[in-house]
Protein backbone atom coordinates (compact mmCIF):
# COMPACT_ATOMS: atom_id res chain seq x y z
CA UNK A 1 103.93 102.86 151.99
CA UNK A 2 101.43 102.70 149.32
CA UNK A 3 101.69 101.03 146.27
CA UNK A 4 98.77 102.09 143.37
CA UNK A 5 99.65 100.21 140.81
CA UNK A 6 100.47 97.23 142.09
CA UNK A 7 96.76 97.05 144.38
CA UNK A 8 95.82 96.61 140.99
CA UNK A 9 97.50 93.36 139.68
CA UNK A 10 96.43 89.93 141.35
CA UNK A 11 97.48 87.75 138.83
CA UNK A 12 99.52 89.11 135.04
CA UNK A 13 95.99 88.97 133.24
CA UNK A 14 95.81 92.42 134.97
CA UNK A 15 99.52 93.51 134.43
CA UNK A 16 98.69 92.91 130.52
CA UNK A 17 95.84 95.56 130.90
CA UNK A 18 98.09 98.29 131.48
CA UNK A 19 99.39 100.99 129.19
CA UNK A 20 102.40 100.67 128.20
CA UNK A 21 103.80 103.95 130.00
CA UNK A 22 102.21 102.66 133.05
CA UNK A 23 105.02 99.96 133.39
CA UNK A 24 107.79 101.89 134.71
CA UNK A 25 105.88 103.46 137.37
CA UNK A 26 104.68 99.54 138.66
CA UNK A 27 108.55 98.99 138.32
CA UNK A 28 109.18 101.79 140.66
CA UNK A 29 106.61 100.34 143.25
CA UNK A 30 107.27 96.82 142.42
CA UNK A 31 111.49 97.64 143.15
CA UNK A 32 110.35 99.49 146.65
CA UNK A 33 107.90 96.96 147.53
CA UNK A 34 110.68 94.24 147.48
CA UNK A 35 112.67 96.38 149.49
CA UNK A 36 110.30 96.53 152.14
CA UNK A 37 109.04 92.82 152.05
CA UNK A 38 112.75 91.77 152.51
CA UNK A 39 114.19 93.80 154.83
CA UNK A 40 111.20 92.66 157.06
CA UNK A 41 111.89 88.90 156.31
CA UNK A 42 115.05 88.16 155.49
CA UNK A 43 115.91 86.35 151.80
CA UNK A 44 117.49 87.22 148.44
CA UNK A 45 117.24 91.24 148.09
CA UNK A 46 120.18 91.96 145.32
CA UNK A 47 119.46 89.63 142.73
CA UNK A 48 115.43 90.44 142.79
CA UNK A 49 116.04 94.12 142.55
CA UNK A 50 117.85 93.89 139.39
CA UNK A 51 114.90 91.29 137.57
CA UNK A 52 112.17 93.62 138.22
CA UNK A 53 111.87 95.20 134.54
CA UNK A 54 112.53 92.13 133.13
CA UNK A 55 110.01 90.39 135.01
CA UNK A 56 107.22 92.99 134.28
CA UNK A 57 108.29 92.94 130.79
CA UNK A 58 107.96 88.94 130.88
CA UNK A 59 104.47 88.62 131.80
CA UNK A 60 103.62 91.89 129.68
CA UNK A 61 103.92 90.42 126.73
CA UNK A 62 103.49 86.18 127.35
CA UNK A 63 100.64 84.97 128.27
CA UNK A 64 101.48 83.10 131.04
CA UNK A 65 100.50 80.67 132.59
CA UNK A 66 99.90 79.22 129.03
CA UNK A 67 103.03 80.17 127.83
CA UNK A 68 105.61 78.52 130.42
CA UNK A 69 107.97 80.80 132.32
CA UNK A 70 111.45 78.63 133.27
CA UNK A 71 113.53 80.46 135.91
CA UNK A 72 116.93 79.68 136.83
CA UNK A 73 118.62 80.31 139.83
CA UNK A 74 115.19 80.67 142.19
CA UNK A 75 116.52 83.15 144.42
CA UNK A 76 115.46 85.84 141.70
CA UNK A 77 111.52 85.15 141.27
CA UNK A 78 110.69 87.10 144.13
CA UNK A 79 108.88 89.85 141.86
CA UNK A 80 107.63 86.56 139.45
CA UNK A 81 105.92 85.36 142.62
CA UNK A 82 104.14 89.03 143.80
CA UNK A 83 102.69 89.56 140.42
CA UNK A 84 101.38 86.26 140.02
CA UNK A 85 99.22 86.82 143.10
CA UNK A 86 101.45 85.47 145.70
CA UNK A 87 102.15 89.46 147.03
CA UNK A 88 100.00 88.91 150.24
CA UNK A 89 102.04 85.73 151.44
CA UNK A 90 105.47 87.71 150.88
CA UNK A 91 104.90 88.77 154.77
CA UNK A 92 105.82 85.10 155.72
CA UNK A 93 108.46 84.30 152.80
CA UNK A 94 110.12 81.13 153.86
CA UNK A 95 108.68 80.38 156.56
CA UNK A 96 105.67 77.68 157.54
CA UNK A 97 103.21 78.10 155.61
CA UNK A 98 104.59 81.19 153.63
CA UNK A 99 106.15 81.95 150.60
CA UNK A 100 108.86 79.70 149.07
CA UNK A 101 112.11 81.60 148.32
CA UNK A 102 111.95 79.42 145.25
CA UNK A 103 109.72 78.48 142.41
CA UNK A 104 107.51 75.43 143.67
CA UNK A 105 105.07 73.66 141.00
CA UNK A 106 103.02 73.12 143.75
CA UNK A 107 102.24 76.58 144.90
CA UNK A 108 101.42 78.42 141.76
CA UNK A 109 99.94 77.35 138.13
CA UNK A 110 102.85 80.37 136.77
CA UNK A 111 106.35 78.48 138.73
CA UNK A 112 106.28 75.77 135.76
CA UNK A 113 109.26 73.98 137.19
CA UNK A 114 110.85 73.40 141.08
CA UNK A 115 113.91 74.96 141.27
CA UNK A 116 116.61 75.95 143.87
CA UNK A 117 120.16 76.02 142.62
CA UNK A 118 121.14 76.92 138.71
CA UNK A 119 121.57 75.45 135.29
CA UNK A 120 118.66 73.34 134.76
CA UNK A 121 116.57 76.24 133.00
CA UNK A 122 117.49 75.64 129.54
CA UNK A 123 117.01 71.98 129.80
CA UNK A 124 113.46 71.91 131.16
CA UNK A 125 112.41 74.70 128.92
CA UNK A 126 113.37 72.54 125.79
CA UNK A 127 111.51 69.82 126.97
CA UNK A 128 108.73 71.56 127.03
CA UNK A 129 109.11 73.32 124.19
CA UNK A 130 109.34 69.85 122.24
CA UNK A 131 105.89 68.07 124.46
CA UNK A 132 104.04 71.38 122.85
CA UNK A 133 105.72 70.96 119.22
CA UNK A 134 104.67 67.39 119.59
CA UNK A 135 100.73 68.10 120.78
CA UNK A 136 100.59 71.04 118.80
CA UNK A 137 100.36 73.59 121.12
CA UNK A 138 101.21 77.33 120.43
CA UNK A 139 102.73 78.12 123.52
CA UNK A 140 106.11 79.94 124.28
CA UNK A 141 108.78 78.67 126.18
CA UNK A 142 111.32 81.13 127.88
CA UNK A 143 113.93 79.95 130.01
CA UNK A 144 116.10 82.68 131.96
CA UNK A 145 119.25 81.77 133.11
CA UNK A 146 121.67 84.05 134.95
CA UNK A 147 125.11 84.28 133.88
CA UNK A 148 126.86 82.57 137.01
CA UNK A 149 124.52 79.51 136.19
CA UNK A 150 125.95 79.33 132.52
CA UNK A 151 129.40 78.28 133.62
CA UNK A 152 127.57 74.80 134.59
CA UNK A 153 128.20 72.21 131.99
CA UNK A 154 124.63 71.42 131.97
CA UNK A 155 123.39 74.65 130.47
CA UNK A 156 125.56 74.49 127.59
CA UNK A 157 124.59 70.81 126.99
CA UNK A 158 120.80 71.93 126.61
CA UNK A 159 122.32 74.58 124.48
CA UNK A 160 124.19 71.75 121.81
CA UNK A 161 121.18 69.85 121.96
CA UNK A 162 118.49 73.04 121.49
CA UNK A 163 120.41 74.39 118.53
CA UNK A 164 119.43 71.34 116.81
CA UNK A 165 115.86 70.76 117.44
CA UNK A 166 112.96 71.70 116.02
CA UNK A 167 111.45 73.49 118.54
CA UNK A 168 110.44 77.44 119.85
CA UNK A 169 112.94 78.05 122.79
CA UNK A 170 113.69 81.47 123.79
CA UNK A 171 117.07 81.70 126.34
CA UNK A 172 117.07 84.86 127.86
CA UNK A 173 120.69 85.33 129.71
CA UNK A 174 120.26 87.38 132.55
CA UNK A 175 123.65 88.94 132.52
CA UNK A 176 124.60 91.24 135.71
CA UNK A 177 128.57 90.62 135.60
CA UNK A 178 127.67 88.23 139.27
CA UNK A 179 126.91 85.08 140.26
CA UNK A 180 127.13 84.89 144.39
CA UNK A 181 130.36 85.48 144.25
CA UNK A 182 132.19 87.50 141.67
CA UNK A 183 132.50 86.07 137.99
CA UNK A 184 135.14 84.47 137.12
CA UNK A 185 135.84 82.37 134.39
CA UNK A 186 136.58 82.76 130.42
CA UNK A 187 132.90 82.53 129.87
CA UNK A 188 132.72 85.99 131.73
CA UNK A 189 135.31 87.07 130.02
CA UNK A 190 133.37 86.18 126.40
CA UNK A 191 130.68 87.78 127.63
CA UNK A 192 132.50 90.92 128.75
CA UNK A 193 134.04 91.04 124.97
CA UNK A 194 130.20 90.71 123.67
CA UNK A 195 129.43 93.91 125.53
CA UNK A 196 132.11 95.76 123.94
CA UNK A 197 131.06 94.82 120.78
CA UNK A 198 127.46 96.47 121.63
CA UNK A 199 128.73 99.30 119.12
CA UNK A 200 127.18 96.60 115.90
CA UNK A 201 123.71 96.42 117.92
CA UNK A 202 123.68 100.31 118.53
CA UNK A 203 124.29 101.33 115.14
CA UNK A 204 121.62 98.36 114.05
CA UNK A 205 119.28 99.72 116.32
CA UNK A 206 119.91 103.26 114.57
CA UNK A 207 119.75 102.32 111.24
CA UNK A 208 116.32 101.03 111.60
CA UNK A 209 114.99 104.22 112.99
CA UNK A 210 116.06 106.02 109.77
CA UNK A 211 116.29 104.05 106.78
CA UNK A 212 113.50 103.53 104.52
CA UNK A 213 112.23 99.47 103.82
CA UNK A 214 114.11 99.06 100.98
CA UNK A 215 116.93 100.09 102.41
CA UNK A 216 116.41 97.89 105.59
CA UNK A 217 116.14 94.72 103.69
CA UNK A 218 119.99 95.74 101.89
CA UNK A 219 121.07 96.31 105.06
CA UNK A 220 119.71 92.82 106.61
CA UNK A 221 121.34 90.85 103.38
CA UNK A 222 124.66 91.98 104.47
CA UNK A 223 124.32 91.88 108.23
CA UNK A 224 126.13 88.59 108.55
CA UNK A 225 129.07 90.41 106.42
CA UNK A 226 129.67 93.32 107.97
CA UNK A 227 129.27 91.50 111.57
CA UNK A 228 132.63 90.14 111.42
CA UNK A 229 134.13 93.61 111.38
CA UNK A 230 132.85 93.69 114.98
CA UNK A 231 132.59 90.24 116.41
CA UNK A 232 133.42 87.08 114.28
CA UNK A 233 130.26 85.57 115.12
CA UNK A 234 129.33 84.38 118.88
CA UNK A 235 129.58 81.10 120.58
CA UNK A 236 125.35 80.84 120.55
CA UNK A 237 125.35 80.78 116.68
CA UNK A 238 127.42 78.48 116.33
CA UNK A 239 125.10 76.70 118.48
CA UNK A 240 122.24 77.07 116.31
CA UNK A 241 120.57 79.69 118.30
CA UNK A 242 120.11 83.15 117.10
CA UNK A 243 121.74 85.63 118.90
CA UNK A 244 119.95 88.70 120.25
CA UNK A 245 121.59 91.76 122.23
CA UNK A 246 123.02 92.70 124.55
CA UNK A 247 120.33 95.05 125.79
CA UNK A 248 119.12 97.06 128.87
CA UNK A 249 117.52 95.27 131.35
CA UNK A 250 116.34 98.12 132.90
CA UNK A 251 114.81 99.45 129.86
CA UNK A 252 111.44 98.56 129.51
CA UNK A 253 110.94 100.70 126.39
CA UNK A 254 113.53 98.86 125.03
CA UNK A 255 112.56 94.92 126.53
CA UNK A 256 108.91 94.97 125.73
CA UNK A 257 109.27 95.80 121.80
CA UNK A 258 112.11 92.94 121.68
CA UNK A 259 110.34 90.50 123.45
CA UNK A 260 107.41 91.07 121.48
CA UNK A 261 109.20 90.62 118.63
CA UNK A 262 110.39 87.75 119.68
CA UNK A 263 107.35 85.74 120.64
CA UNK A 264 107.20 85.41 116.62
CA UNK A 265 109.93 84.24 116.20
CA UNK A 266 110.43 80.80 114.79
CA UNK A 267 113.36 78.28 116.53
CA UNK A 268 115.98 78.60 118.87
CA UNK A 269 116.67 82.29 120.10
CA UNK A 270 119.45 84.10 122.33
CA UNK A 271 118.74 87.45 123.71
CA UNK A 272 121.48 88.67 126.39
CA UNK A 273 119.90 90.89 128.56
CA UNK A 274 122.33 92.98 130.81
CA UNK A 275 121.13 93.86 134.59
CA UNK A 276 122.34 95.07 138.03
CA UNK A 277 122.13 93.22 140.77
CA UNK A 278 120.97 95.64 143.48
CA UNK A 279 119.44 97.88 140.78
CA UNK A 280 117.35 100.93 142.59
CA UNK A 281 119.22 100.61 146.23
CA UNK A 282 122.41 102.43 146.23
CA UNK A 283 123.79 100.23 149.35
CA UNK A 284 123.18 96.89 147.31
CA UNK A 285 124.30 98.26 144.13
CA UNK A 286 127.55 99.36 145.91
CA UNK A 287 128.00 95.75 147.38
CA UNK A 288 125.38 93.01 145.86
CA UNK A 289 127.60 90.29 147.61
CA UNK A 290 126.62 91.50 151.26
CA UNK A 291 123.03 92.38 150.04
CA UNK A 292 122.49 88.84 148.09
CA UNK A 293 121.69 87.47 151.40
CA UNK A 294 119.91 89.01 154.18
CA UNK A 295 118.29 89.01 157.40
CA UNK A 296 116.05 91.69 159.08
CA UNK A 297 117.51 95.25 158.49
CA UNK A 298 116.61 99.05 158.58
CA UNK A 299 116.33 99.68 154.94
CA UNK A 300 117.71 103.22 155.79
CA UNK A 301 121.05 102.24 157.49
CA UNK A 302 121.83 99.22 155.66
CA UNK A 303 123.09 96.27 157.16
CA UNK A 304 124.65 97.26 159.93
CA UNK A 305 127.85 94.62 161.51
CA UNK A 306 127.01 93.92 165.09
CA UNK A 307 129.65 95.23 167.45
CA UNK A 308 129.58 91.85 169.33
CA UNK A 309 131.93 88.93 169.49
CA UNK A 310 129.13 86.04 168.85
CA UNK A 311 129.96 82.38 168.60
CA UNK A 312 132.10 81.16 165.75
CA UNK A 313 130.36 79.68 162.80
CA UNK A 314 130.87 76.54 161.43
CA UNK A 315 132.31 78.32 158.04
CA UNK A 316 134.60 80.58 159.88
CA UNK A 317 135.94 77.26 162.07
CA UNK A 318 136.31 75.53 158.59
CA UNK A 319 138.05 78.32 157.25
CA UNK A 320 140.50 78.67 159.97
CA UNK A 321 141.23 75.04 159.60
CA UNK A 322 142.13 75.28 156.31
CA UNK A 323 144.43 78.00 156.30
CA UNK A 324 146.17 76.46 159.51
CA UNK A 325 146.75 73.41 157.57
CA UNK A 326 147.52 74.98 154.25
CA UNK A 327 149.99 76.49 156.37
CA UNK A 328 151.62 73.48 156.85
CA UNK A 329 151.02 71.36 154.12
CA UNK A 330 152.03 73.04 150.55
CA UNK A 331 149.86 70.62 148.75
CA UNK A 332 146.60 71.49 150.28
CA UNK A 333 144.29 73.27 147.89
CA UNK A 334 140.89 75.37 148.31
CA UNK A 335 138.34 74.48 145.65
CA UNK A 336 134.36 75.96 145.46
CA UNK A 337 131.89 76.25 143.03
CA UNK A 338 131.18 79.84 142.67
CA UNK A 339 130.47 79.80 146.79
CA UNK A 340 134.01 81.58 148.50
CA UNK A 341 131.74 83.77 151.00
CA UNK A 342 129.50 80.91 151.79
CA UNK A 343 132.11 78.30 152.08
CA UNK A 344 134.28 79.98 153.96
CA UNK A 345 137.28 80.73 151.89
CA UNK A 346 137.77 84.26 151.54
CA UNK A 347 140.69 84.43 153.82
CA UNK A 348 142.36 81.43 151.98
CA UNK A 349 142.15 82.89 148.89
CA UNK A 350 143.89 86.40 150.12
CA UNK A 351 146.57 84.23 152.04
CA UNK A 352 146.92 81.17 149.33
CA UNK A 353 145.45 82.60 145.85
CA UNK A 354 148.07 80.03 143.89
CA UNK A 355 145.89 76.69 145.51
CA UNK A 356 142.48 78.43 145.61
CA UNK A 357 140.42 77.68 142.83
CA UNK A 358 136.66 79.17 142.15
CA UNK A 359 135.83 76.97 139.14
CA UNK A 360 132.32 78.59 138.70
CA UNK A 361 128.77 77.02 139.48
CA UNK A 362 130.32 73.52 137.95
CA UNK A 363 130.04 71.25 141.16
CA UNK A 364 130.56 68.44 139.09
CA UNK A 365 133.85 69.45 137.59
CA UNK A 366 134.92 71.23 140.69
CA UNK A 367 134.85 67.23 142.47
CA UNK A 368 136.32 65.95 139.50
CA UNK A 369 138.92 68.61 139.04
CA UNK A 370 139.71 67.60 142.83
CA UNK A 371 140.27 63.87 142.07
CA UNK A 372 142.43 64.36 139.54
CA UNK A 373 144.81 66.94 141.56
CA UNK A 374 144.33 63.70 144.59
CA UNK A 375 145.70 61.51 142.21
CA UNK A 376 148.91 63.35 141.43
CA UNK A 377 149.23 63.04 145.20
CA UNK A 378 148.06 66.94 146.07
CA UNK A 379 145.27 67.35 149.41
CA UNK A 380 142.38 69.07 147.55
CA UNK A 381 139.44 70.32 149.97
CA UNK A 382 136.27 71.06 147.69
CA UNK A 383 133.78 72.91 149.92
CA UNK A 384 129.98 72.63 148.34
CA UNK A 385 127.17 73.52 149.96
CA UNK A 386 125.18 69.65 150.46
CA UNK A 387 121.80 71.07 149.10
CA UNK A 388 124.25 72.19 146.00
CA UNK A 389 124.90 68.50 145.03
CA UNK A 390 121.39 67.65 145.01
CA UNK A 391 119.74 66.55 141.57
CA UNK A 392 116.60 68.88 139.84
CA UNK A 393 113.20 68.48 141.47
CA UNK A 394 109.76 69.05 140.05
CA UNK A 395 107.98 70.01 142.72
């Protein structure tokens, strides 16, 4: 398979040197490139596929390294890591002497913090943002957080605290409707109720296509005014940030103008950025929970279930356990953060949905939540993966 555009890029310096209606061809080959890579080595296809425009877009129009890049959720930087001249090591992603599957300080100048669960995006990128306020530095600071990882307490900490400082910070929400499992939550459900008010944006967007300048700046005076015929403000304002979107993802006619737009910009911004997990390969776009992980697979058949009877897992033992016992015990409840494929509870929810609980990616709260249902004498079983419970690295 050949791949012309990207034989050209060995670091972003060379992505920045394109025309701009070059990008969504190097999308195209970036998107099938991935597909490829992965299928060949196993890893994180779904959630990569649906980052590649914003990715390109990313590095199109920061300078990065310079300007730091935070990703959350590391399991999406696959096409971060082949355009910033890691595409030749993709052929051993993680495995000895490969390719992490997540960003690692110590394998590129452009992964600007270790990651390799959620949340922590927003925090690190506002601590850098205030070190280069402090030294005077010019660079940008994006963090990029996906919308599973915002139902962590954490994230909306850094959020209270951002809104108040006096620093650049631009949070870009990656929002594809999925964490690993499906959303769930009332934060998805805000979110779902800022897409339907998209109708303000769209006939923003159109109004600054045709009005003349003087007319534009009337129409910005009241903007705040005739936004609460829509949507009475949004839950990032209030936070201090200002709130940008939602957008297309997947448009990168759309992305680069915003982002360069934003780069100006002055404080604490918002832009919601809606994606699909899966985006370009009908079979994960049809199911981006069986395509989030994968092993070795024929790209044109799709993963394909084996037709024998191997060993038992240790998840499907656990999970057999615990409906066995819930069975038996009416206070025995199913708890996971955001992990019910993982952890092995699919079948209890079906059989039990009244004592299974997916509190989101909130490990924290889901222990918590536990002890406080164990001290009103109930058997909570809170099933987190151990690498899940582990604190932030900077590796």
């Amino acid at each position: 398979m050949k791949f012309p555009l990207l034989d050209q890029i060995s670091e972003p310096a060379d992505l920045r040197g394109l025309p701009p209606e070059k990008l969504l061809e190097l999308a195209e080959e970036l998107r099938r490139f991935l597909l490829q890579s992965v299928s060949r080595t196993g890893g994180h296809l779904s959630s990569n596929l649906g980052t590649v425009e914003l990715t390109i877009a990313l590095h199109y129009v920061f300078n990065t390294p310079e300007d730091r890049l935070v990703w959350d959720v590391g399991h999406q930087t696959y096409p971060h890591k082949v355009l910033t001249g890691r595409r030749e090591g993709m052929n051993r992603l993680r495995m000895k002497d490969g390719v992490s599957g997540f960003p690692r300080r110590c394998e590129s100048p452009y992964d600007t913090f270790g990651v390799g669960h959620s949340s922590t995006s927003i925090s690190a990128a506002l601590g850098m943002a205030v070190a280069a306020h402090r030294k005077g530095e010019a660079r940008r600071v994006v963090a990029i957080i996906g919308d599973g990882a915002m139902s962590a307490g954490q994230a909306f900490e850094a959020l209270n605290n951002g809104g108040v400082i006096d620093a650049n910070l631009l949070v870009i929400l990656n929002d594809n409707d999925m964490s690993i499992s499906p959303p769930v939550g009332a934060l998805n459900k805000y979110l779902a109720r800022l897409m339907a008010s998209s109708t303000l944006n769209a006939a923003k967007r159109a109004s600054e296509r045709v009005l003349p300048a003087s007319m534009l700046e009337f129409a910005n005076r009241v903007e705040e005014h005739v936004k609460g015929m829509f949507t009475p403000g949004t839950l990032f304002e209030e936070l201090g940030f200002n709130y940008i979107g939602p957008i297309d993802g997947h448009d990168l006619d759309t992305l680069v103008p915003t982002l360069q737009n934003l780069r100006e910009f002055e404080g604490p911004v918002f832009l919601h950025v809606v994606t699909r997990k899966g985006q370009g390969y009908k079979l994960a776009e049809a199911d981006p929970v069986l395509y989030h992980g994968v092993s070795v697979f024929d790209t044109a058949d799709g993963i394909v279930a084996s037709k024998k009877a191997g060993k038992p897992t240790y998840t499907q033992i656990f999970g057999d356990w615990l409906c066995e016992t819930a069975a038996k015990d009416t206070r025995l409840y199913g708890i996971t953060p955001a992990m019910r494929e993982g952890s092995g509870l699919v079948r209890f929810e079906k059989l039990y949905p009244a004592r299974y609980f997916d509190v989101g990616i909130a490990e924290q709260h889901a222990v918590t939540f536990a002890a406080g249902l164990a001290c009103e004498g109930q058997k909570p079983v809170v099933a987190i993966y151990s690498t899940f419970c582990s604190a932030p690295t900077i590796n």
